[in-house]
N, C-alpha and C. Protein backbone atom coordinates (compact mmCIF):
# COMPACT_ATOMS: atom_id res chain seq x y z
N UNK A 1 4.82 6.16 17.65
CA UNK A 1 4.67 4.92 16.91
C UNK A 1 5.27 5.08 15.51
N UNK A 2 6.36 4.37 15.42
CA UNK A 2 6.56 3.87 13.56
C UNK A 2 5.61 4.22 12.56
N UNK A 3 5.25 4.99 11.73
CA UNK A 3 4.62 5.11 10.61
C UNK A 3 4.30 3.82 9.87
N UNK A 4 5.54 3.00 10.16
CA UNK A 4 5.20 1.33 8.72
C UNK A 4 3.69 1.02 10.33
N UNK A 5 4.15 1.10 11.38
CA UNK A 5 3.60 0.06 12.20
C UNK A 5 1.98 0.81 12.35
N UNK A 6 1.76 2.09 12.41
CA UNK A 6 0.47 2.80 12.35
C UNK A 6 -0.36 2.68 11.43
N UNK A 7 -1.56 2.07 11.75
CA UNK A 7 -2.16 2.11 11.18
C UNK A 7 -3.20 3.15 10.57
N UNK A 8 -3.24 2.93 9.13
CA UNK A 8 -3.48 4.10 7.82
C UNK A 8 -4.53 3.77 6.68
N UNK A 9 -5.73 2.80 7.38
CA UNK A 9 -6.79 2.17 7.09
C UNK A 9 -8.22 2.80 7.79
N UNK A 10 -8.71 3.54 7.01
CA UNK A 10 -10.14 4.28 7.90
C UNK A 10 -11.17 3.18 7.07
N UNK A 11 -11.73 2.38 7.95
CA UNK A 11 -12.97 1.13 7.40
C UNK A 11 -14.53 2.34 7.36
N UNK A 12 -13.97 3.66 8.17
CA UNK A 12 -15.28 4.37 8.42
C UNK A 12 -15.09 5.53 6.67
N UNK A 13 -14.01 5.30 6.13
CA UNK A 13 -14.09 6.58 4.95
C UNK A 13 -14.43 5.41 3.79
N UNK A 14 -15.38 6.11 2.77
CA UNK A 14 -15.78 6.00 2.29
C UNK A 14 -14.82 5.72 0.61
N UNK A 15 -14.13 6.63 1.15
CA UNK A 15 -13.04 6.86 -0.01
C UNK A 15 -11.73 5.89 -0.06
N UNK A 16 -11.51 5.93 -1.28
CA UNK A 16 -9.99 4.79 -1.45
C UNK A 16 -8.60 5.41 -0.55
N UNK A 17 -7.85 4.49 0.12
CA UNK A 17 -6.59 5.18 0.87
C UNK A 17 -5.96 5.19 -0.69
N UNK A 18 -5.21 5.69 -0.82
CA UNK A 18 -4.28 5.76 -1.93
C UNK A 18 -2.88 5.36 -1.09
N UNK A 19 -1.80 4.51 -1.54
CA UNK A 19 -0.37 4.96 -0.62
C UNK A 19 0.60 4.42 -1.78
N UNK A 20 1.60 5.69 -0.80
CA UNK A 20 2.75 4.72 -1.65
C UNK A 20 3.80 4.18 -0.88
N UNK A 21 4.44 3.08 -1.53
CA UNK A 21 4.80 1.90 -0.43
C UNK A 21 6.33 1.69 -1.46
N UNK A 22 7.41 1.90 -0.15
CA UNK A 22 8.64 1.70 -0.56
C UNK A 22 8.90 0.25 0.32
N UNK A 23 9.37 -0.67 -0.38
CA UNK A 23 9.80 -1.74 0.07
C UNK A 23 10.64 -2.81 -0.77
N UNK A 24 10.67 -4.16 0.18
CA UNK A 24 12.02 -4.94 -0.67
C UNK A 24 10.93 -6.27 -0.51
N UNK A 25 11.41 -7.15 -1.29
CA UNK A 25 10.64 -8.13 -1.72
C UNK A 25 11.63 -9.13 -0.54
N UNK A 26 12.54 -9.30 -0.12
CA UNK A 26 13.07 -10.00 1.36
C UNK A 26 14.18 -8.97 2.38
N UNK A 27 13.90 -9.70 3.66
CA UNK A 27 14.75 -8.73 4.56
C UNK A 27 16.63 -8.87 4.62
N UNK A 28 16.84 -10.24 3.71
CA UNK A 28 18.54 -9.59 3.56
C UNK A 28 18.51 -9.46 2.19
N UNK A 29 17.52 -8.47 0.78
CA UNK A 29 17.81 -8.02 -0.12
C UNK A 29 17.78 -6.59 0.20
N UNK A 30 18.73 -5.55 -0.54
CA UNK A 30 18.99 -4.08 -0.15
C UNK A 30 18.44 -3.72 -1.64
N UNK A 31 17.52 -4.11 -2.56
CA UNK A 31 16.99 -3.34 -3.63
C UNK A 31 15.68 -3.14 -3.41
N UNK A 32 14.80 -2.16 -3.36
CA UNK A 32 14.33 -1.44 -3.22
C UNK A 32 13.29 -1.13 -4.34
N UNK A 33 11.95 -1.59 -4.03
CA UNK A 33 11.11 -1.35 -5.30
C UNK A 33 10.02 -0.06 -4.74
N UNK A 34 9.35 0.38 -5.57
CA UNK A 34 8.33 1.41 -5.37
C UNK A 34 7.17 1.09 -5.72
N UNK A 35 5.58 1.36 -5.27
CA UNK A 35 4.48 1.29 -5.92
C UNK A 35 3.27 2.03 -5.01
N UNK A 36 2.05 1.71 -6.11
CA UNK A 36 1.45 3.09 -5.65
C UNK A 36 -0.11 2.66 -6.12
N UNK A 37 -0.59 2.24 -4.46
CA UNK A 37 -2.19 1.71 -4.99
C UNK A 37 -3.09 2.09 -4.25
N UNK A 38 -4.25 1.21 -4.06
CA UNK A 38 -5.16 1.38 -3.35
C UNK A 38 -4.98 0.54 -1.70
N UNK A 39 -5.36 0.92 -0.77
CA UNK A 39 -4.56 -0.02 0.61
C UNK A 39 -6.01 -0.64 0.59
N UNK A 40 -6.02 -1.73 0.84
CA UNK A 40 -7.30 -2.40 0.75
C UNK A 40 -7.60 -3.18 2.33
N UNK A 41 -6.31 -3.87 2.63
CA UNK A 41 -6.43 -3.94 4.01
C UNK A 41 -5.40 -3.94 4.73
N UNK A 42 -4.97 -4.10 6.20
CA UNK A 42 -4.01 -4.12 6.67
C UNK A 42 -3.87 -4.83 7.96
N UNK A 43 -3.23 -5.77 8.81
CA UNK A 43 -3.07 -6.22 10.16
C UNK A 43 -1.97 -5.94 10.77
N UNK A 44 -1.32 -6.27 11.94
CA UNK A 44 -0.05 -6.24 12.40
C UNK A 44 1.20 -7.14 11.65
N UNK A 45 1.14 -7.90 10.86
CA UNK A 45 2.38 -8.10 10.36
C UNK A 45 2.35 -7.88 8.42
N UNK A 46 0.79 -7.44 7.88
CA UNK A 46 0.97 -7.46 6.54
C UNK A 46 -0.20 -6.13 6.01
N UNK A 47 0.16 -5.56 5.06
CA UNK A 47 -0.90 -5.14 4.14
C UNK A 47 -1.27 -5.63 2.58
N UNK A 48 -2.43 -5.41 2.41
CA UNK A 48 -2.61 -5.77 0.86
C UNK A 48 -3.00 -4.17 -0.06
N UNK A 49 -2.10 -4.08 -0.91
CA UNK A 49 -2.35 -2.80 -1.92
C UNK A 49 -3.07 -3.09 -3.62
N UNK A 50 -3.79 -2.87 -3.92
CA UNK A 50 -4.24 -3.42 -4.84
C UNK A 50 -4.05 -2.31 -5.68
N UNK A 51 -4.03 -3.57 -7.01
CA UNK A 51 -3.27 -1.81 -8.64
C UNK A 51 -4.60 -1.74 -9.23
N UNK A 52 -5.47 -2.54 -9.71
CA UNK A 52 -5.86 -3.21 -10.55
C UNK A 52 -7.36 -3.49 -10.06
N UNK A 53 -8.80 -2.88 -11.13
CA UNK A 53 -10.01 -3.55 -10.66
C UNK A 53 -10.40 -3.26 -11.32
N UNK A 54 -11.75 -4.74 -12.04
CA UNK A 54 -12.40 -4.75 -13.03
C UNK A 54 -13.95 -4.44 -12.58
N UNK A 55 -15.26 -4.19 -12.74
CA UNK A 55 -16.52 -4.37 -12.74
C UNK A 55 -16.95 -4.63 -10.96
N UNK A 56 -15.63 -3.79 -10.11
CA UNK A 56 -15.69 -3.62 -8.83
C UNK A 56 -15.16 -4.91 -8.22
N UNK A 57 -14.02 -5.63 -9.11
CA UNK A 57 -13.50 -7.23 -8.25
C UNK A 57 -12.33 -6.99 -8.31
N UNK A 58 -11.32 -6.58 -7.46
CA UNK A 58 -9.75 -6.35 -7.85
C UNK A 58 -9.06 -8.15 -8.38
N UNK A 59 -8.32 -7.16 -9.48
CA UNK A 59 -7.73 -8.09 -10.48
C UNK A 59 -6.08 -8.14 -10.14
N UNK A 60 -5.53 -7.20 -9.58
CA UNK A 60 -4.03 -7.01 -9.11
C UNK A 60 -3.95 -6.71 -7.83
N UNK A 61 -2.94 -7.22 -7.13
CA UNK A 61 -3.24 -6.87 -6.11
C UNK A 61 -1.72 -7.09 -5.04
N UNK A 62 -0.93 -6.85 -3.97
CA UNK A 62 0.36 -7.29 -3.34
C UNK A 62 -0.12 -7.31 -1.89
N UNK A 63 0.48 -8.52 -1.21
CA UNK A 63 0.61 -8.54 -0.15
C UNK A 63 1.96 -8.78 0.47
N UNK A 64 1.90 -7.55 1.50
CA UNK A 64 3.56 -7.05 1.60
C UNK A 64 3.63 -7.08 3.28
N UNK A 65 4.23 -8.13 3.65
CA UNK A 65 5.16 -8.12 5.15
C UNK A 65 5.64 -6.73 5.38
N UNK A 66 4.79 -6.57 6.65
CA UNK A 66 5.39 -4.99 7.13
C UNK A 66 7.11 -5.54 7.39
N UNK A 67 7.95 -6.61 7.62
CA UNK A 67 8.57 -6.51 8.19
C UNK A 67 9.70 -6.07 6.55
N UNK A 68 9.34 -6.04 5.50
CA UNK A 68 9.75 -5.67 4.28
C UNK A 68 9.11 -4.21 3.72
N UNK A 69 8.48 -3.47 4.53
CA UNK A 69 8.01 -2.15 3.76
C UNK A 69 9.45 -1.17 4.59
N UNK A 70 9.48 -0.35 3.88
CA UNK A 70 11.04 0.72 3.84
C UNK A 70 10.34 1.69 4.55
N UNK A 71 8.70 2.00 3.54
CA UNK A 71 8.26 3.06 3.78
C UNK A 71 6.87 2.82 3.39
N UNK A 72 6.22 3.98 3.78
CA UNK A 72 4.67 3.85 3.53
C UNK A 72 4.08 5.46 4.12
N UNK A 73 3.60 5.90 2.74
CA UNK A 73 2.52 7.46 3.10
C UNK A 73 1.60 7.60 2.24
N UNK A 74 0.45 8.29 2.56
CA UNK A 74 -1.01 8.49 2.17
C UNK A 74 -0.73 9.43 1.23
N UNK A 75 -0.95 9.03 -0.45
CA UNK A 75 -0.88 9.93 -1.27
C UNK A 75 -2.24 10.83 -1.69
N UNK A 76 -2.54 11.90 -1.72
CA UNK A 76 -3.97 12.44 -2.30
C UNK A 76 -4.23 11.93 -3.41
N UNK A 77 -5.15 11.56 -3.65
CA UNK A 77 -5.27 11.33 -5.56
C UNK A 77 -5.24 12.22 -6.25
N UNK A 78 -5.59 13.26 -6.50
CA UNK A 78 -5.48 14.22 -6.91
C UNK A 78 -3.99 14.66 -7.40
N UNK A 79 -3.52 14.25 -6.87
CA UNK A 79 -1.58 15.04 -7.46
C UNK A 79 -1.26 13.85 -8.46
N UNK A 80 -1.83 12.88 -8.74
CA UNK A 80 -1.72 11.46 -9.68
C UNK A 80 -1.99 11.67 -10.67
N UNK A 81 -0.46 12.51 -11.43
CA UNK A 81 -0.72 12.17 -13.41
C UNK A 81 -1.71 11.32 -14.16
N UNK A 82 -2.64 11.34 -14.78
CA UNK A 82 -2.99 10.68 -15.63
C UNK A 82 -2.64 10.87 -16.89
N UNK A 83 -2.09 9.43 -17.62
CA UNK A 83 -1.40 9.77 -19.38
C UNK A 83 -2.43 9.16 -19.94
């Protein structure tokens, strides 16, 4: 199975997925953006990654057509610079 198409959502962990998600904002643009959140949910044609949360209510957030993700992998949090 496709990695974009596998699903990478455990509803049973407790813990945040972290990912990072290479994709294009339409399918005949060839530029290529990057980002790097929390996966909050996911179905067969979309996920939502959220950047952003206040007092436990996400405040930012993308919902991205698998048929526009490039790429998509489970980052540890732990390797995530903080400045």
């Amino acid at each position: 199975m496709n990695k974009i198409m596998q699903r990478l959502l455990d509803k049973n962990n407790p813990e945040n997925t972290v990912v990072c998600v290479v994709m294009r904002v339409e399918e005949d643009n060839d530029t290529e953006y990057e980002c790097v959140g929390v996966l909050m949910e996911e179905d067969e044609d979309m996920i939502r990654v959220a950047f952003n949360a206040k007092n436990d209510k996400v405040v930012d957030d993308l919902k991205i057509n698998r048929s526009n993700i490039i790429g998509i992998q489970i980052i540890d949090p732990s390797t995530i610079k903080k400045y």
